[in-house]
PDB file of N, CA and C in Angstrom:
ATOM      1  N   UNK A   1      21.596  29.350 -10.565  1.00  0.00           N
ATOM      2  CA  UNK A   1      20.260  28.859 -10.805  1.00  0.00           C
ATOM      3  C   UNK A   1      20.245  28.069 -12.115  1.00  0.00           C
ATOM      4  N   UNK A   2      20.010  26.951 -11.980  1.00  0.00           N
ATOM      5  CA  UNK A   2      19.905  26.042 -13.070  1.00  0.00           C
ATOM      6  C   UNK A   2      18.357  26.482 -14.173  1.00  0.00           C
ATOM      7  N   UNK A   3      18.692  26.362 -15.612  1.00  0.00           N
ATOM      8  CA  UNK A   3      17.876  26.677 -16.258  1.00  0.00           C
ATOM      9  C   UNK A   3      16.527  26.098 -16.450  1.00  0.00           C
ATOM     10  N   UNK A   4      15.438  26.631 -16.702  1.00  0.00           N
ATOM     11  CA  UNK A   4      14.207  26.287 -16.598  1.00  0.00           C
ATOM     12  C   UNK A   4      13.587  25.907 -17.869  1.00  0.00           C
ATOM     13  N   UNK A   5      14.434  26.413 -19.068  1.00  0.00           N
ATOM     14  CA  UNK A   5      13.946  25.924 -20.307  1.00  0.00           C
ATOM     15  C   UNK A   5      13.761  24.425 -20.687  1.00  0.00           C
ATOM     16  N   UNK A   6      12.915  24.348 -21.433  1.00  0.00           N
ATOM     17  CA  UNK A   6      12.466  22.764 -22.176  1.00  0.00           C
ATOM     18  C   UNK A   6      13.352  21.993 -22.568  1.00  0.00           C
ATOM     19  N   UNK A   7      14.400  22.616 -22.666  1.00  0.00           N
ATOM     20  CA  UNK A   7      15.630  21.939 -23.666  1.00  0.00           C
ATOM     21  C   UNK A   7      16.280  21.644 -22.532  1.00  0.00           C
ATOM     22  N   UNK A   8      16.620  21.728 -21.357  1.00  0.00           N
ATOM     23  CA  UNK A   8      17.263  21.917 -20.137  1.00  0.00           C
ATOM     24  C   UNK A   8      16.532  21.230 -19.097  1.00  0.00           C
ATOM     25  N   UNK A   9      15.394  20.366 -18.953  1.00  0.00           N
ATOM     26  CA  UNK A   9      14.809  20.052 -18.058  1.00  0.00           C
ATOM     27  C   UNK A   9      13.997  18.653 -18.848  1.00  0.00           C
ATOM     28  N   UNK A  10      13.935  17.987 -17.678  1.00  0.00           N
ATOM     29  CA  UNK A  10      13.239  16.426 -18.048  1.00  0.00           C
ATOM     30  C   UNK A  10      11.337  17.083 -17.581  1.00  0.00           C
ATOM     31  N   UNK A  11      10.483  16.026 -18.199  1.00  0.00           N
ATOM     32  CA  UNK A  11       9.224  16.608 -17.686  1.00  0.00           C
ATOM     33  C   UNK A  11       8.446  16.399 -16.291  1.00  0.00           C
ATOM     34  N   UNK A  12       9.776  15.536 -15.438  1.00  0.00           N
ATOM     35  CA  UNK A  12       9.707  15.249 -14.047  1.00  0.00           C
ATOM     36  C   UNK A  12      10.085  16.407 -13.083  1.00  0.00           C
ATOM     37  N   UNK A  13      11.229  17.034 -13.755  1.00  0.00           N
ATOM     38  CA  UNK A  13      11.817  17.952 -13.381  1.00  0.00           C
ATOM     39  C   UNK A  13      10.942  19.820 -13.333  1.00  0.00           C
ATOM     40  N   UNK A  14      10.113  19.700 -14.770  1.00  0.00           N
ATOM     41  CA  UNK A  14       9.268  20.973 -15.064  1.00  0.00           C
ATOM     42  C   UNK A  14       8.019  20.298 -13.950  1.00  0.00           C
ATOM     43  N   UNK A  15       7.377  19.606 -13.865  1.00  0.00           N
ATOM     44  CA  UNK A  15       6.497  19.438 -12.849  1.00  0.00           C
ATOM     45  C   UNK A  15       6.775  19.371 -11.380  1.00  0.00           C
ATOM     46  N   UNK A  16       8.014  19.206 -10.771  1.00  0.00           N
ATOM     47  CA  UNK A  16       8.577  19.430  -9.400  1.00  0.00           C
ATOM     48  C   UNK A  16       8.796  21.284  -9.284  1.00  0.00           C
ATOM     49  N   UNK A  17       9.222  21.973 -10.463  1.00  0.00           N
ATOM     50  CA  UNK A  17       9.121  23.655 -10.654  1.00  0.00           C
ATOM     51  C   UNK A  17       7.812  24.085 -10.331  1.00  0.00           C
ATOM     52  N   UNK A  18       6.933  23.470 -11.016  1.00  0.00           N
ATOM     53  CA  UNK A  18       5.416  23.730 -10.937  1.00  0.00           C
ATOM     54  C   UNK A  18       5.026  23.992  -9.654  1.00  0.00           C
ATOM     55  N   UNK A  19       5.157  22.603  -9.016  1.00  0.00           N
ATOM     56  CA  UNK A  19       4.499  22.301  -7.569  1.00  0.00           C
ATOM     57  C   UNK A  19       5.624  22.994  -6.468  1.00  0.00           C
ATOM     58  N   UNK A  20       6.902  23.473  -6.567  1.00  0.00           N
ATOM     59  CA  UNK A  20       7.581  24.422  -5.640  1.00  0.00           C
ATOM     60  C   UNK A  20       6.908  25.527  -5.774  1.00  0.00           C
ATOM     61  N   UNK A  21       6.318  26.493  -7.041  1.00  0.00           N
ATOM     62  CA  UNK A  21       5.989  27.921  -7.244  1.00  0.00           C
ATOM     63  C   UNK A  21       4.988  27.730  -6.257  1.00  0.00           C
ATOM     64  N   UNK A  22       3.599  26.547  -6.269  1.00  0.00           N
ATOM     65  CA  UNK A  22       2.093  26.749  -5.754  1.00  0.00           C
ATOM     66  C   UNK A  22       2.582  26.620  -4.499  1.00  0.00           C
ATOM     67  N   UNK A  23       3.544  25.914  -3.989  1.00  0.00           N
ATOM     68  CA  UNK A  23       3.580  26.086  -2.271  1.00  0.00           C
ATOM     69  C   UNK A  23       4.488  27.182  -2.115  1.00  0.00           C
ATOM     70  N   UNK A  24       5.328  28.201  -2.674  1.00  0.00           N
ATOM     71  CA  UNK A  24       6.188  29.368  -2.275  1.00  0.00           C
ATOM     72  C   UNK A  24       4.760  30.367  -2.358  1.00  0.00           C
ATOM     73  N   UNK A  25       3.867  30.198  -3.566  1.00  0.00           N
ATOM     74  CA  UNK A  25       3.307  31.806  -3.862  1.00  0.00           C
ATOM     75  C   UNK A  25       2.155  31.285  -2.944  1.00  0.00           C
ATOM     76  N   UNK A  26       1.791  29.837  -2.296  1.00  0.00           N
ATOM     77  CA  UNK A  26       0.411  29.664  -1.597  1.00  0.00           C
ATOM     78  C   UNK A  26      -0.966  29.671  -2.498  1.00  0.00           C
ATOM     79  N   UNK A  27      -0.801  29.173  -3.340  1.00  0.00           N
ATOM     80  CA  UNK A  27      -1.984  28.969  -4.712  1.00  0.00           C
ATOM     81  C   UNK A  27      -2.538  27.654  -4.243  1.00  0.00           C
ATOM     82  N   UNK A  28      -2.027  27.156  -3.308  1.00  0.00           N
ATOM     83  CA  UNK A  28      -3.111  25.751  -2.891  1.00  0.00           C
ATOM     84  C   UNK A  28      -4.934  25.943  -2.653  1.00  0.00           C
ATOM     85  N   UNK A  29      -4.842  26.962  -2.147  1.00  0.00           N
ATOM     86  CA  UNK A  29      -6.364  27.607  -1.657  1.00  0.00           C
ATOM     87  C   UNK A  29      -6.647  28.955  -2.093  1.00  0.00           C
ATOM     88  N   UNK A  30      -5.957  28.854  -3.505  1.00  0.00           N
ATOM     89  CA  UNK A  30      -6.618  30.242  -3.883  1.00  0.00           C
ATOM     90  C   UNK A  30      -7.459  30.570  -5.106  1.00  0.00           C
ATOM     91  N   UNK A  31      -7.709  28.740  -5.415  1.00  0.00           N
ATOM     92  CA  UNK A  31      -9.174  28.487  -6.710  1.00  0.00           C
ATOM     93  C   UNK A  31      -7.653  28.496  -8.307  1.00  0.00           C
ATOM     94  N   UNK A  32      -6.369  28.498  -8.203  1.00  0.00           N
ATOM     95  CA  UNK A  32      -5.639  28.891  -9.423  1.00  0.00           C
ATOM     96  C   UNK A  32      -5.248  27.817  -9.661  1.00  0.00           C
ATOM     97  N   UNK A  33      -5.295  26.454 -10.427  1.00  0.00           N
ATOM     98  CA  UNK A  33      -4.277  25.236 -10.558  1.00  0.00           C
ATOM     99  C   UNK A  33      -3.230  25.469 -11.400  1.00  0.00           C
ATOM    100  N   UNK A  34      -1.560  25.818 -10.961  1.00  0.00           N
ATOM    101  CA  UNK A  34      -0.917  26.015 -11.670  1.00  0.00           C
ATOM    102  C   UNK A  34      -0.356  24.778 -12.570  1.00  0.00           C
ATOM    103  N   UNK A  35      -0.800  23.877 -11.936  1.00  0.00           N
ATOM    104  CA  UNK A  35      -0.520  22.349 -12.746  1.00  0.00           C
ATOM    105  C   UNK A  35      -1.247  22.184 -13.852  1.00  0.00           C
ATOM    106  N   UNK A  36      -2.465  22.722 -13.755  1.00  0.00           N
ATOM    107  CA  UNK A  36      -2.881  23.279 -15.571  1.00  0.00           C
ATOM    108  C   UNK A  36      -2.802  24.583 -15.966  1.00  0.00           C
ATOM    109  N   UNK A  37      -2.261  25.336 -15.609  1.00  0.00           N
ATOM    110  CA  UNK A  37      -2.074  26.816 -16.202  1.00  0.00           C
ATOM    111  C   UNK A  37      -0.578  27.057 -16.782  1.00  0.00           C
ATOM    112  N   UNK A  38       0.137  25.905 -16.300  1.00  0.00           N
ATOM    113  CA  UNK A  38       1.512  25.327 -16.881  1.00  0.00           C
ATOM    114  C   UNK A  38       1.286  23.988 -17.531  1.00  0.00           C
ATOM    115  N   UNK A  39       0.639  23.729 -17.929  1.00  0.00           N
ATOM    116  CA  UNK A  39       0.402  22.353 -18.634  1.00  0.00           C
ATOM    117  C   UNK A  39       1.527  22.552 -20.026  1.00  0.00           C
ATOM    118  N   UNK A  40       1.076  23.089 -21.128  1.00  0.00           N
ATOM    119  CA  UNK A  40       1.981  23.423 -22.407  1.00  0.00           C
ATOM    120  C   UNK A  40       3.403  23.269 -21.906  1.00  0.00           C
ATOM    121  N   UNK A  41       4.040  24.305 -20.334  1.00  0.00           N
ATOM    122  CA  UNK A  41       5.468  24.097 -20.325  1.00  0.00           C
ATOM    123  C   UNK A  41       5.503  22.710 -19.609  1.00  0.00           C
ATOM    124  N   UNK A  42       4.479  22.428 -18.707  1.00  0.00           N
ATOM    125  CA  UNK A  42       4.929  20.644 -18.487  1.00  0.00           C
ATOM    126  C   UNK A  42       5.153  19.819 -19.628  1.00  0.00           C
ATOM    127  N   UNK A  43       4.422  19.670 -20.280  1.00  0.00           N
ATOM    128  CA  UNK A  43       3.975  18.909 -21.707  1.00  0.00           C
ATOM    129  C   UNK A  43       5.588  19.002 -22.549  1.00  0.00           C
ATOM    130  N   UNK A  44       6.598  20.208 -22.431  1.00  0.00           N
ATOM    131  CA  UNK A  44       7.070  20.955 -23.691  1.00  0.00           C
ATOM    132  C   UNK A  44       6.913  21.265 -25.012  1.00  0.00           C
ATOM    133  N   UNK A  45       5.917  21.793 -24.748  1.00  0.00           N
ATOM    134  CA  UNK A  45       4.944  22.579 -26.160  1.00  0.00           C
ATOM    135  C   UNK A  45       5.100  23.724 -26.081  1.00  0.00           C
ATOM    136  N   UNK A  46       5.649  24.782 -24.520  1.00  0.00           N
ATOM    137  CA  UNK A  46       5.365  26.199 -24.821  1.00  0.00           C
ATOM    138  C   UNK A  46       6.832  26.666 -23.422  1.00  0.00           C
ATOM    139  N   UNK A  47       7.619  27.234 -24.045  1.00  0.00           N
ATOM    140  CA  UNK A  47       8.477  27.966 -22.862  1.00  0.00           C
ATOM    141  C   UNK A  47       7.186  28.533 -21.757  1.00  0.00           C
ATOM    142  N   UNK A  48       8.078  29.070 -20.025  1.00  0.00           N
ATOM    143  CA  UNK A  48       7.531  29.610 -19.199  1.00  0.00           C
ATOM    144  C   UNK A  48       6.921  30.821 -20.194  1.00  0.00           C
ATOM    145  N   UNK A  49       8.025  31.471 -20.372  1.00  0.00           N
ATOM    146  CA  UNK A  49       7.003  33.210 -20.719  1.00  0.00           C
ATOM    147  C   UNK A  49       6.192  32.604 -22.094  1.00  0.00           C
ATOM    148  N   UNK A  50       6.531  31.858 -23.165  1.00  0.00           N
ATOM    149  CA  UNK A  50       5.101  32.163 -24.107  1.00  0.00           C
ATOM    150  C   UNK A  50       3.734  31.851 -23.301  1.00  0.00           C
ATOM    151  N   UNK A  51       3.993  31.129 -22.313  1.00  0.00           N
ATOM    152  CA  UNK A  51       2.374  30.710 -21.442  1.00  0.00           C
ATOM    153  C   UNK A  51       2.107  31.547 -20.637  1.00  0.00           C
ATOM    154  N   UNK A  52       3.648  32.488 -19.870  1.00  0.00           N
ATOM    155  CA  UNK A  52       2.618  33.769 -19.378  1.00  0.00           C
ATOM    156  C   UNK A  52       1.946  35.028 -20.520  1.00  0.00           C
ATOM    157  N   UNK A  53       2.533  35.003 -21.384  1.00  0.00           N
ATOM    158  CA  UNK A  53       2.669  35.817 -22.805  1.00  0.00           C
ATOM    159  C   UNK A  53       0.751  35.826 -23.095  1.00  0.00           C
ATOM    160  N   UNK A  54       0.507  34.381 -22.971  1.00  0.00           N
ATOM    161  CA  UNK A  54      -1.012  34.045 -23.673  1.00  0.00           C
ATOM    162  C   UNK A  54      -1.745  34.441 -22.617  1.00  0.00           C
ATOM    163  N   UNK A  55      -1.264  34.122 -21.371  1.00  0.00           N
ATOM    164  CA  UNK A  55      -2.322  34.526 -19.907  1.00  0.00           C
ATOM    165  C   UNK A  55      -3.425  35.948 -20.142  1.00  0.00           C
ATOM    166  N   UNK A  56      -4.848  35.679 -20.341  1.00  0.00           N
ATOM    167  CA  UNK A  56      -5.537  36.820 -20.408  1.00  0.00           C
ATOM    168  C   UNK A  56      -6.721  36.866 -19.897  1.00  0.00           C
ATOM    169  N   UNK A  57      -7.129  38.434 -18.913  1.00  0.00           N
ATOM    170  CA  UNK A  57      -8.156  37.979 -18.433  1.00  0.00           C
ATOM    171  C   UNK A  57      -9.193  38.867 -18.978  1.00  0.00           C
ATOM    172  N   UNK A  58     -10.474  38.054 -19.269  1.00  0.00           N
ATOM    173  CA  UNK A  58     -11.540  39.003 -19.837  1.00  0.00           C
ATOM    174  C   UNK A  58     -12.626  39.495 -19.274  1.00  0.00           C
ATOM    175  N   UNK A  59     -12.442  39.737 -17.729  1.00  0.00           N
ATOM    176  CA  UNK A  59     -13.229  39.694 -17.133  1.00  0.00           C
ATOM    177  C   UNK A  59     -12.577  40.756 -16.190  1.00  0.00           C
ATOM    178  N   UNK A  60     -13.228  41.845 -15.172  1.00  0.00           N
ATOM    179  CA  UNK A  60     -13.155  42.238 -14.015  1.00  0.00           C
ATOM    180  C   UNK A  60     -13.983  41.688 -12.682  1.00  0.00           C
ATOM    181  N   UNK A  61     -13.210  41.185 -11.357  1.00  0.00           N
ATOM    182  CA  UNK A  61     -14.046  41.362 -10.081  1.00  0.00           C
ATOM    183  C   UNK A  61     -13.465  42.413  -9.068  1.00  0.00           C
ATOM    184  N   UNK A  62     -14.829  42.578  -8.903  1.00  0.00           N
ATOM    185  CA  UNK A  62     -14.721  43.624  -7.105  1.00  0.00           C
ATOM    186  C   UNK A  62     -14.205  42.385  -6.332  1.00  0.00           C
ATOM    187  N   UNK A  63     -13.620  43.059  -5.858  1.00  0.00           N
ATOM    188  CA  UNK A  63     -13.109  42.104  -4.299  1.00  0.00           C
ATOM    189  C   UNK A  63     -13.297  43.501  -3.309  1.00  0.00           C
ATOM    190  N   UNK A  64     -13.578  43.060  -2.136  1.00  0.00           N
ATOM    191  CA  UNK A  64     -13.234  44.156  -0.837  1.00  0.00           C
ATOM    192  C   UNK A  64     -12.104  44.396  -0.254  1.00  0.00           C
ATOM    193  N   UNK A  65     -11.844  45.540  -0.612  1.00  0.00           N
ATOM    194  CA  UNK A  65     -10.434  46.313   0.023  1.00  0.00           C
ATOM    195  C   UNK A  65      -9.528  45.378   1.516  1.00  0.00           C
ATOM    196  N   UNK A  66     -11.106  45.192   2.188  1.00  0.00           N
ATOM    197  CA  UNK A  66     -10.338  44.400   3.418  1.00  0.00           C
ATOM    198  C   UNK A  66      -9.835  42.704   3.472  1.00  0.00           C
ATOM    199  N   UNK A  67     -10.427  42.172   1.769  1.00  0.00           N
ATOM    200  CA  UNK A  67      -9.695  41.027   1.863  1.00  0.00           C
ATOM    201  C   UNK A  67      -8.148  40.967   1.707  1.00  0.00           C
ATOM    202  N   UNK A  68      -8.043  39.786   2.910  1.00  0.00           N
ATOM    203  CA  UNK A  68      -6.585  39.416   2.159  1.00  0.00           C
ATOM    204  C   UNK A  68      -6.271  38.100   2.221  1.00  0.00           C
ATOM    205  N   UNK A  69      -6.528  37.947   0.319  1.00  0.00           N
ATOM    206  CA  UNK A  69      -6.377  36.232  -0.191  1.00  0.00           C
ATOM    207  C   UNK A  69      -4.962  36.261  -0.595  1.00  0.00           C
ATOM    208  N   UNK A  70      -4.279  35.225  -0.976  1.00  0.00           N
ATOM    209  CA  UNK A  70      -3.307  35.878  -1.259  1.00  0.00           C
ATOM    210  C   UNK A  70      -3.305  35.816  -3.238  1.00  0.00           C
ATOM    211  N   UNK A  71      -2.180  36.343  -3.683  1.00  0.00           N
ATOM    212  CA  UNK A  71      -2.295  36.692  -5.312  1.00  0.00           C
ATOM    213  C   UNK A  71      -1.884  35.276  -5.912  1.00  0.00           C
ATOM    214  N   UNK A  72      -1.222  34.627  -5.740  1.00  0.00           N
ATOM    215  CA  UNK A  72      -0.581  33.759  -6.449  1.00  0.00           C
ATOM    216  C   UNK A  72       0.825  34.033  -7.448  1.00  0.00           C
ATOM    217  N   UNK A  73       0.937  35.253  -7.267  1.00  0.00           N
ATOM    218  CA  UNK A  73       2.049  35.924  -8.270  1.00  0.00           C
ATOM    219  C   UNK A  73       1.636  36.298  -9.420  1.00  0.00           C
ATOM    220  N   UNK A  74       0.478  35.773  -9.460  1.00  0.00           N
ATOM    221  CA  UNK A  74       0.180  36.515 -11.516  1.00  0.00           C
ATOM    222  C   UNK A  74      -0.362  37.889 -11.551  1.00  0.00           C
ATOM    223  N   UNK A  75       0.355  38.474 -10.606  1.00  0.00           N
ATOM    224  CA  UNK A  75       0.473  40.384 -10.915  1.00  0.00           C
ATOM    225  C   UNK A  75      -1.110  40.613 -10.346  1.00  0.00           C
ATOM    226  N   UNK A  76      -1.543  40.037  -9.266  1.00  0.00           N
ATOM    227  CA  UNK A  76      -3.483  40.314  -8.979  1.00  0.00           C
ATOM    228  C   UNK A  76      -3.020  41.659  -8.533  1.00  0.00           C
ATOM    229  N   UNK A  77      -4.017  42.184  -8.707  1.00  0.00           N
ATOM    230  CA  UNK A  77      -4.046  43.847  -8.315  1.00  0.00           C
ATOM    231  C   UNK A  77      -5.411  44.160  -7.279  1.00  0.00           C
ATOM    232  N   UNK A  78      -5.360  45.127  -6.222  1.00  0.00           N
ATOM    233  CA  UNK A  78      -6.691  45.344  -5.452  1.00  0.00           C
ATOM    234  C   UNK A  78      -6.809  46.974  -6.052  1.00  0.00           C
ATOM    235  N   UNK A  79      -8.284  47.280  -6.392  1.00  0.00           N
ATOM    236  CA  UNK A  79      -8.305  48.615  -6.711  1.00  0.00           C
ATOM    237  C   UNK A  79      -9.341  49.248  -6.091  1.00  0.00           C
TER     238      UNK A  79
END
């Protein structure tokens, strides 16, 4: 697996990473734009993990037990 760091990748290359994750995890229709929630590592201003590092949510929602949206990978939890 070829490396994903800033130092290791052109910013053509970090934006083709981007847009493989949203069609593997299915974030097209799930309200999440990972093309700005990775902006800093597109840009190279911020490695992958310092931008998951900052990811915070200040908020709780109910969702219903019987949905199923899918997560996008950022650890969604149903409780």
């Amino acid at each position: 697996m070829k490396s994903t760091l800033i130092k290791d990748t052109t910013k053509s290359e970090r934006i083709a990473l981007v847009k493989q994750w949203e069609e593997e995890e299915g974030c097209e229709n799930s309200g999440m734009n990972l093309m700005e929630y990775f902006r800093d590592y597109i840009d190279g201003k911020k490695e992958i993990a310092e931008v998951n590092a900052a990811f915070r949510t200040n908020y709780v929602v109910e969702t219903p037990e019987t949905e199923e949206k899918p997560m996008c990978g950022m650890g969604g939890r149903r409780f």
